[in-house]
C-alpha atoms as a PDB file:
ATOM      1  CA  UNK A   1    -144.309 197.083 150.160  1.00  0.00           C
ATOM      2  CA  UNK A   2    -142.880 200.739 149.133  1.00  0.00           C
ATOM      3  CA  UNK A   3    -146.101 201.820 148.266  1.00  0.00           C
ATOM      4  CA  UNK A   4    -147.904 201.321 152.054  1.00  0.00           C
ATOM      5  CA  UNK A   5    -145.131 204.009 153.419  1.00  0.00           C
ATOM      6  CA  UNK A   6    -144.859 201.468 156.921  1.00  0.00           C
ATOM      7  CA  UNK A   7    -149.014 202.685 158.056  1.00  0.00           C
ATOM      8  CA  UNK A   8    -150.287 200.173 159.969  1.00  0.00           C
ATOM      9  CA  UNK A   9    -154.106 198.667 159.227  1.00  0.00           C
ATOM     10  CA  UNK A  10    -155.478 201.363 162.333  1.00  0.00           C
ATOM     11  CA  UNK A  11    -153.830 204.342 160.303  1.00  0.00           C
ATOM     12  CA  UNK A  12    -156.462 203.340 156.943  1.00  0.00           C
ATOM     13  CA  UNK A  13    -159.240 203.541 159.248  1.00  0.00           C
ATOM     14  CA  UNK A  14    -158.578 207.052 160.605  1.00  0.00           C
ATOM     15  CA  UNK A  15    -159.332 209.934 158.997  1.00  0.00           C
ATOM     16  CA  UNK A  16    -156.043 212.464 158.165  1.00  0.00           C
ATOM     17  CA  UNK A  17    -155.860 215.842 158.787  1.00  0.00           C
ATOM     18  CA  UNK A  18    -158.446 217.878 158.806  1.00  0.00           C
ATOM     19  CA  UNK A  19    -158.873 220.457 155.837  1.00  0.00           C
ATOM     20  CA  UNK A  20    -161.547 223.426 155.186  1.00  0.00           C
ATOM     21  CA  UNK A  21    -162.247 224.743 151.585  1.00  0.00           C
ATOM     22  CA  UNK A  22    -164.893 227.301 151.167  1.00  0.00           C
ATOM     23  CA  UNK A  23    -167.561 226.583 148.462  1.00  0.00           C
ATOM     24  CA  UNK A  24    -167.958 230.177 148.037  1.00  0.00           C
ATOM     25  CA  UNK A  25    -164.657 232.097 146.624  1.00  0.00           C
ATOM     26  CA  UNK A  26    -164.858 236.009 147.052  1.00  0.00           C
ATOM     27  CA  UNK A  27    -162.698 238.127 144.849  1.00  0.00           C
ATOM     28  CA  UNK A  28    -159.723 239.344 146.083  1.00  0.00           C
ATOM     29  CA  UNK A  29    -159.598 242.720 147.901  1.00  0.00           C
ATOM     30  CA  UNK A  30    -156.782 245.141 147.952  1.00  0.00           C
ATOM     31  CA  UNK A  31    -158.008 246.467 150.978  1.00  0.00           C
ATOM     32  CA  UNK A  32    -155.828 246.067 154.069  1.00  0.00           C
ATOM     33  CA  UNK A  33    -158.793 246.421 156.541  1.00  0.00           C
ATOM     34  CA  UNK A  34    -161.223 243.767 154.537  1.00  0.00           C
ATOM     35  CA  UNK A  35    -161.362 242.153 158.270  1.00  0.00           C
ATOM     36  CA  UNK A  36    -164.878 241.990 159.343  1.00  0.00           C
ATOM     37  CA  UNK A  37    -165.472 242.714 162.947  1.00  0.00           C
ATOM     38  CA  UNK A  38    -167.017 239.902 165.008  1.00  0.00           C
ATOM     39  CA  UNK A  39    -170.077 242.272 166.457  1.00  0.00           C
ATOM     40  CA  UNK A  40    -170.584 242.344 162.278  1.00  0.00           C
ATOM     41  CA  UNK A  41    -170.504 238.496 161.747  1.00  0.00           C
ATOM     42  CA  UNK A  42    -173.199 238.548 164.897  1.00  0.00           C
ATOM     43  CA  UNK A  43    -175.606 240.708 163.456  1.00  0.00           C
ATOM     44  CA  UNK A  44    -175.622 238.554 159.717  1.00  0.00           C
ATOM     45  CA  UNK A  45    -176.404 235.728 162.402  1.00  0.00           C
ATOM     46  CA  UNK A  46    -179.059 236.946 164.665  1.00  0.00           C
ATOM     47  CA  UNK A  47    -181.690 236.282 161.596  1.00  0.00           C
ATOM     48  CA  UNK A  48    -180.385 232.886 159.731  1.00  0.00           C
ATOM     49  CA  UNK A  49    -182.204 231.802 157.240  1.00  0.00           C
ATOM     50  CA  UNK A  50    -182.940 227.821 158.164  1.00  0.00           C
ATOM     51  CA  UNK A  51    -184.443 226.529 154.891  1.00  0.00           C
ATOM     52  CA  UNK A  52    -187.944 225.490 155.896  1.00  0.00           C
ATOM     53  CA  UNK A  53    -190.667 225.833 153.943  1.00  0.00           C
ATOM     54  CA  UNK A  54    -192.617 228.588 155.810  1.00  0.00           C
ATOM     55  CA  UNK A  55    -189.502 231.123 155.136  1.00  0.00           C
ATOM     56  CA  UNK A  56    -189.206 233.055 152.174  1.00  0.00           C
ATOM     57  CA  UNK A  57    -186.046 232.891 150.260  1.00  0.00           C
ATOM     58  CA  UNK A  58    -186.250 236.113 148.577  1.00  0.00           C
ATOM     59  CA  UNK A  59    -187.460 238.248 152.043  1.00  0.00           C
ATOM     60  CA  UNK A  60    -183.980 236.633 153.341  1.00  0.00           C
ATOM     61  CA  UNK A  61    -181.514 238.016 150.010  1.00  0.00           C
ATOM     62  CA  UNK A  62    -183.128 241.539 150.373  1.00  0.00           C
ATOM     63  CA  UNK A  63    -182.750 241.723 154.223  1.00  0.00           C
ATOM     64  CA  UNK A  64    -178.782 240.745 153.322  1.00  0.00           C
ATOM     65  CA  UNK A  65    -178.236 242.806 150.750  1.00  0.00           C
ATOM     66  CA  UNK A  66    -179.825 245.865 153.228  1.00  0.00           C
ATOM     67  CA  UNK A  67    -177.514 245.061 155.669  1.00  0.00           C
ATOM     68  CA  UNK A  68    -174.581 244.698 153.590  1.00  0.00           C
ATOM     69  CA  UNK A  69    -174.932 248.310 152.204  1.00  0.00           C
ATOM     70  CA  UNK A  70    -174.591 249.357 155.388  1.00  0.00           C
ATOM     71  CA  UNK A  71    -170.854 247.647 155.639  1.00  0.00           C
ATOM     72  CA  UNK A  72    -168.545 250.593 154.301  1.00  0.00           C
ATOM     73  CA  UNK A  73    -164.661 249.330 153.837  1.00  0.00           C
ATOM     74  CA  UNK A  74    -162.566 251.622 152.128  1.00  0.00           C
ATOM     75  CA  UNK A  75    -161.915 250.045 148.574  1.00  0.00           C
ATOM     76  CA  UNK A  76    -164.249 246.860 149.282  1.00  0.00           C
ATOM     77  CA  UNK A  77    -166.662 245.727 147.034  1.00  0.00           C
ATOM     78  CA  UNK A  78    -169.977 244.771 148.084  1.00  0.00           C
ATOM     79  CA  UNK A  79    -169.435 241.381 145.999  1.00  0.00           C
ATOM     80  CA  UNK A  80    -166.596 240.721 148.254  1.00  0.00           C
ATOM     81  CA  UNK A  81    -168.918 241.947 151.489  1.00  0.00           C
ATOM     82  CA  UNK A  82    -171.698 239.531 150.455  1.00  0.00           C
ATOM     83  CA  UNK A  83    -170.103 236.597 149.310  1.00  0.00           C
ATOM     84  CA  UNK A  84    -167.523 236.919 152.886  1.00  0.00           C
ATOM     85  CA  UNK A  85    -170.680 237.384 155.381  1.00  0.00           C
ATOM     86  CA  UNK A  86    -173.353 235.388 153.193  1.00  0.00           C
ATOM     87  CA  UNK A  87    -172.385 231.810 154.772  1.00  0.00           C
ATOM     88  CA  UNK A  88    -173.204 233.368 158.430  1.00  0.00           C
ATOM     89  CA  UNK A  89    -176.812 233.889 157.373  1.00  0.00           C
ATOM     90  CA  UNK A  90    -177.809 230.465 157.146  1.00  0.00           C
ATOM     91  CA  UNK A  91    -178.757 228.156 159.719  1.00  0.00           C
ATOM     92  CA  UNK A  92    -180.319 224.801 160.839  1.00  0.00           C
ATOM     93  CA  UNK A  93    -180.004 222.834 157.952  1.00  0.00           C
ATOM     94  CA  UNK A  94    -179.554 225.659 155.249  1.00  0.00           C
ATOM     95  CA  UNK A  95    -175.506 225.323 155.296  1.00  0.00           C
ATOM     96  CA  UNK A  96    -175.802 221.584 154.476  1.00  0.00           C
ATOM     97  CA  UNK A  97    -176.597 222.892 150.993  1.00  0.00           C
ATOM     98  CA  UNK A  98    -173.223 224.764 151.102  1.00  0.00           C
ATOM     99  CA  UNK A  99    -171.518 221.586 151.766  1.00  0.00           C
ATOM    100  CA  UNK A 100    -172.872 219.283 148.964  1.00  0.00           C
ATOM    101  CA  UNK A 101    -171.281 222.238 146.053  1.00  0.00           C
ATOM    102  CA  UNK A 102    -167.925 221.605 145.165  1.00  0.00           C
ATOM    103  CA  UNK A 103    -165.103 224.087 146.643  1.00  0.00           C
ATOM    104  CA  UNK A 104    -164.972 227.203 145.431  1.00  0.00           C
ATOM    105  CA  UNK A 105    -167.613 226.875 142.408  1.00  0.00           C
ATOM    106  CA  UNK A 106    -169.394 230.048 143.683  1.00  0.00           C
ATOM    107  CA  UNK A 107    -166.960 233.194 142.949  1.00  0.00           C
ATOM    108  CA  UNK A 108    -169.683 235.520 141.948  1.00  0.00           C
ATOM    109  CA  UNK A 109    -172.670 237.428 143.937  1.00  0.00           C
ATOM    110  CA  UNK A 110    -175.177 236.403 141.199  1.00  0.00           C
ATOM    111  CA  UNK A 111    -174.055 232.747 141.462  1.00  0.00           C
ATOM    112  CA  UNK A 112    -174.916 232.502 144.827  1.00  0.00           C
ATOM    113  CA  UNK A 113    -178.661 233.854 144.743  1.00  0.00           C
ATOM    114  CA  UNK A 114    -179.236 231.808 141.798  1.00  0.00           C
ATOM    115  CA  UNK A 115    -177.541 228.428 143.644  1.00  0.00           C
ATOM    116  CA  UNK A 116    -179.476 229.620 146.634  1.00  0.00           C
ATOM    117  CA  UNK A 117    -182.692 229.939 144.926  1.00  0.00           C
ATOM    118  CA  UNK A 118    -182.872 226.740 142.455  1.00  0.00           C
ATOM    119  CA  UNK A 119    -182.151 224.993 146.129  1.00  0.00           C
ATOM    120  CA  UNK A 120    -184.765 226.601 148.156  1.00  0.00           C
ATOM    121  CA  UNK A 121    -187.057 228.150 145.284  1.00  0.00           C
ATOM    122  CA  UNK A 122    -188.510 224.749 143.917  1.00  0.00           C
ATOM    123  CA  UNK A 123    -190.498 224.795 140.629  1.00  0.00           C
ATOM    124  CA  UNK A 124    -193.793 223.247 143.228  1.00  0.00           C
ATOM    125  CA  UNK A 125    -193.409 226.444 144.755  1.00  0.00           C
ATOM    126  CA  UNK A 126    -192.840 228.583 141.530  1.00  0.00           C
ATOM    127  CA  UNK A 127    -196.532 227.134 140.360  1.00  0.00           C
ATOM    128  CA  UNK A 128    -198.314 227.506 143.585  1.00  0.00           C
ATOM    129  CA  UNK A 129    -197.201 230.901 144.235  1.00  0.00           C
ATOM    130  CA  UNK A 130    -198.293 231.852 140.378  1.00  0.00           C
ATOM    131  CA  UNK A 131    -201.549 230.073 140.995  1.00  0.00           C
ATOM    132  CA  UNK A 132    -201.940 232.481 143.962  1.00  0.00           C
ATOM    133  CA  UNK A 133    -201.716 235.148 141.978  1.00  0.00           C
ATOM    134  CA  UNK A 134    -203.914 233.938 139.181  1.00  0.00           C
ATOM    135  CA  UNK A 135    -206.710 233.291 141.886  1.00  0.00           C
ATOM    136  CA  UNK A 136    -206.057 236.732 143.967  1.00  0.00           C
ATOM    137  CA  UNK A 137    -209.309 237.537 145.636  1.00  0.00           C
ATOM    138  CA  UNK A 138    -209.561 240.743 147.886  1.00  0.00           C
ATOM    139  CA  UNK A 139    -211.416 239.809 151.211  1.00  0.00           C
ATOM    140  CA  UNK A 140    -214.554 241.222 152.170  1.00  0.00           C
ATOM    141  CA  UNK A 141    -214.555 244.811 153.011  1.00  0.00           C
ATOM    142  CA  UNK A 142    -211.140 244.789 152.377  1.00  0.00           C
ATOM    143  CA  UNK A 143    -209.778 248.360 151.151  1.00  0.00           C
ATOM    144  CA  UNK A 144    -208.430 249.114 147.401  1.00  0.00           C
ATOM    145  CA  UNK A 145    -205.154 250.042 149.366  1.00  0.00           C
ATOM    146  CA  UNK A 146    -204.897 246.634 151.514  1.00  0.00           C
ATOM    147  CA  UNK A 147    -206.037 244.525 148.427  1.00  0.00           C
ATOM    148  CA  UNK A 148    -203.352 246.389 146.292  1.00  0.00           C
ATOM    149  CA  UNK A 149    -201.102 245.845 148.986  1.00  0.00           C
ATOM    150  CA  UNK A 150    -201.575 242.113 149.102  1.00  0.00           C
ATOM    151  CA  UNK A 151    -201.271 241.668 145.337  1.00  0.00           C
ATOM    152  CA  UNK A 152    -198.004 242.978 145.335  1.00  0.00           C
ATOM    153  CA  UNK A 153    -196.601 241.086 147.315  1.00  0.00           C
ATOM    154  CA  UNK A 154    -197.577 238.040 146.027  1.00  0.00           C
ATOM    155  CA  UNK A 155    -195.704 239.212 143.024  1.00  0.00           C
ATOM    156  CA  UNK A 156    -192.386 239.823 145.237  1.00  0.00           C
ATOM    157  CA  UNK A 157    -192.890 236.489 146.932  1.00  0.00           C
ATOM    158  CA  UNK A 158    -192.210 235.192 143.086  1.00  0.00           C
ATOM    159  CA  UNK A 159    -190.488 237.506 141.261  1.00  0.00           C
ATOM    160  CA  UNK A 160    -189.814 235.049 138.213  1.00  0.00           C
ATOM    161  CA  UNK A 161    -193.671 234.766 137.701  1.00  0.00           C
ATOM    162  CA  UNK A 162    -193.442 235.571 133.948  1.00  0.00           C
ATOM    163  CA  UNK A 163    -196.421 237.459 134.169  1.00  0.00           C
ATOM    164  CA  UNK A 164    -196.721 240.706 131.762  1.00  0.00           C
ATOM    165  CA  UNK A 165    -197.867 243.835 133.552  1.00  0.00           C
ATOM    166  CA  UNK A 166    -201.351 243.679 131.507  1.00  0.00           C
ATOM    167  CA  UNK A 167    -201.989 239.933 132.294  1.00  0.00           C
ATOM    168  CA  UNK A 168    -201.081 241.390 136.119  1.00  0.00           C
ATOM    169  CA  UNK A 169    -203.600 244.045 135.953  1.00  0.00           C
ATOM    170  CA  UNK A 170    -206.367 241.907 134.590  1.00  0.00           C
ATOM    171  CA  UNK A 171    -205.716 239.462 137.399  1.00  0.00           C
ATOM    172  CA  UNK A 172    -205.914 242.173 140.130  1.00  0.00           C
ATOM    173  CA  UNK A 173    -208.851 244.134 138.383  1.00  0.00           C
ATOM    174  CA  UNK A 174    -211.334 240.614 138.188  1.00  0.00           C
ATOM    175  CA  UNK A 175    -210.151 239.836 141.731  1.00  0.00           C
ATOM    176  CA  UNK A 176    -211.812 243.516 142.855  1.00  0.00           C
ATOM    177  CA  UNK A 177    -215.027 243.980 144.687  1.00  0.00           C
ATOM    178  CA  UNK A 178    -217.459 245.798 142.718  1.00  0.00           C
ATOM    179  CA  UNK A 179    -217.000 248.549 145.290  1.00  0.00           C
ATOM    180  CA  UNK A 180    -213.291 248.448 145.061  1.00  0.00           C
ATOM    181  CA  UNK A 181    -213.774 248.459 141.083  1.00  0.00           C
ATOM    182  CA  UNK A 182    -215.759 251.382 141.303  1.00  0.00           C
ATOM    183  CA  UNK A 183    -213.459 253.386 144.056  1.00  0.00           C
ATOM    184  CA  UNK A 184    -210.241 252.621 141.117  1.00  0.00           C
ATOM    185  CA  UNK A 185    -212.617 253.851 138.011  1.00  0.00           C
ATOM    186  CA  UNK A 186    -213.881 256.800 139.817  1.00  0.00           C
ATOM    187  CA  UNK A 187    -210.378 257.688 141.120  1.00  0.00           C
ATOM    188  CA  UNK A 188    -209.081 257.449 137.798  1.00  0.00           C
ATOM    189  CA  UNK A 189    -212.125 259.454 135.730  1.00  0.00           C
ATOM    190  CA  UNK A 190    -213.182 256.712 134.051  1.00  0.00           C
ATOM    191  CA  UNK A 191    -212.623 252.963 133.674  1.00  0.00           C
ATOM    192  CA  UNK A 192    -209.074 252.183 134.170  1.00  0.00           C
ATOM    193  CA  UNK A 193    -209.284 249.296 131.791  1.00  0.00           C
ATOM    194  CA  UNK A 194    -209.651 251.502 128.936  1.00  0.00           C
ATOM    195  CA  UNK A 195    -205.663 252.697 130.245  1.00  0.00           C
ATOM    196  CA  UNK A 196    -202.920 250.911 128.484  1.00  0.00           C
ATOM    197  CA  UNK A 197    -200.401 248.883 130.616  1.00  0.00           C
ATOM    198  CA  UNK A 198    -197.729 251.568 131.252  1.00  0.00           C
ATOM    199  CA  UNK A 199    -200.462 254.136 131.980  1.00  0.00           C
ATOM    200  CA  UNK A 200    -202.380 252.188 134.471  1.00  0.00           C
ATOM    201  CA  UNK A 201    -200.025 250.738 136.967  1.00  0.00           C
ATOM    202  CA  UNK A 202    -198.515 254.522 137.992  1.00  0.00           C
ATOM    203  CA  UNK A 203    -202.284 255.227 138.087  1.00  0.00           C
ATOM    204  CA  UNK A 204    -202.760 252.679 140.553  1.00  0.00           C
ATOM    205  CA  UNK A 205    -200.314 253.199 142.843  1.00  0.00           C
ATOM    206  CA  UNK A 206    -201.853 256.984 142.596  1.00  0.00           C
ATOM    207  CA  UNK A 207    -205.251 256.182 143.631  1.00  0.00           C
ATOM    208  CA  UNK A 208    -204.350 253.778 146.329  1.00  0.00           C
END
């Protein structure tokens, strides 16, 4: 019949030509040197990010972004920079979640983190790392500086914790030694939970 164009039974089985489509689509550039060198696309991959559970999605976007701004093309965007180098920072089984969008359904810089992090951000971690910070507990003899230290970066580590900066401060301020409690008062003249919000996180960071 017309329609079976004379392929024999073996041709169904095999697979036809092979054809790449990007799931990310970066804007077009104007630029006539957009080309990235390859000692560029070596650096984005000598730190992949591989998806387990022990990495932290976010610590992996702001070491990108950091090394993007470093990238300088005459009359190239940094959208176009990240979304071009942003597929050679993943590795192990991280680019499988590349593969399983449809082609080109990422065009935009903020598309991507938020793909990337509803994949490797899940809402179990979202509550455990908020838990963490509900149940911050300096160690013993720990410094105000160290314990400060370590509270904000539980924050970082979940930056979409919903928490308002007084609810913050009363979790960090419980979580104090009473030597530690004492060390912020006295540093501040008085007790610092007599400060409103906006007042007493720059005070913080001051005493520290």
């Amino acid at each position: 019949m017309a329609e079976y164009n004379n392929r024999t039974l073996r041709d169904y089985g095999a697979p036809g030509a092979f054809s790449l489509t990007s799931w990310i689509s970066p804007p077009t550039s104007q630029a006539n040197d957009s080309e990235f060198k390859p000692a560029l696309i070596q650096l984005v991959s000598s730190q992949p990010f591989h998806g387990l559970a022990s990495e932290c999605p976010q610590d992996h976007l702001w070491q990108f972004i950091d090394l993007c701004m470093t990238v300088n093309h005459n009359e190239v965007s940094q959208d176009y920079i990240r979304l071009s180098l942003f597929k050679f920072s993943l590795g192990g089984e991280a680019p499988k979640w590349l593969a399983n969008l449809s082609p080109n359904s990422l065009t935009t810089w903020e598309q991507v983190t938020k793909a990337f992090l509803v994949r490797f951000y899940p809402l179990s971690k979202t509550a455990k790392m908020r838990y963490k910070n509900m149940k911050f507990k300096d160690q013993k003899d720990e410094s105000l500086y160290d314990a400060w230290e370590c509270f904000k970066a539980l924050l970082r580590a979940c930056p979409h914790h919903i928490m308002e900066n007084w609810l913050q401060l009363h979790f960090f301020y419980n979580a104090l030694s009473k030597q530690n409690k004492m060390t912020l008062d006295a540093g501040e003249g008085g007790p610092i939970m007599l400060k409103d919000p906006t007042t007493a996180l720059p005070t913080i960071e001051s005493v520290v």
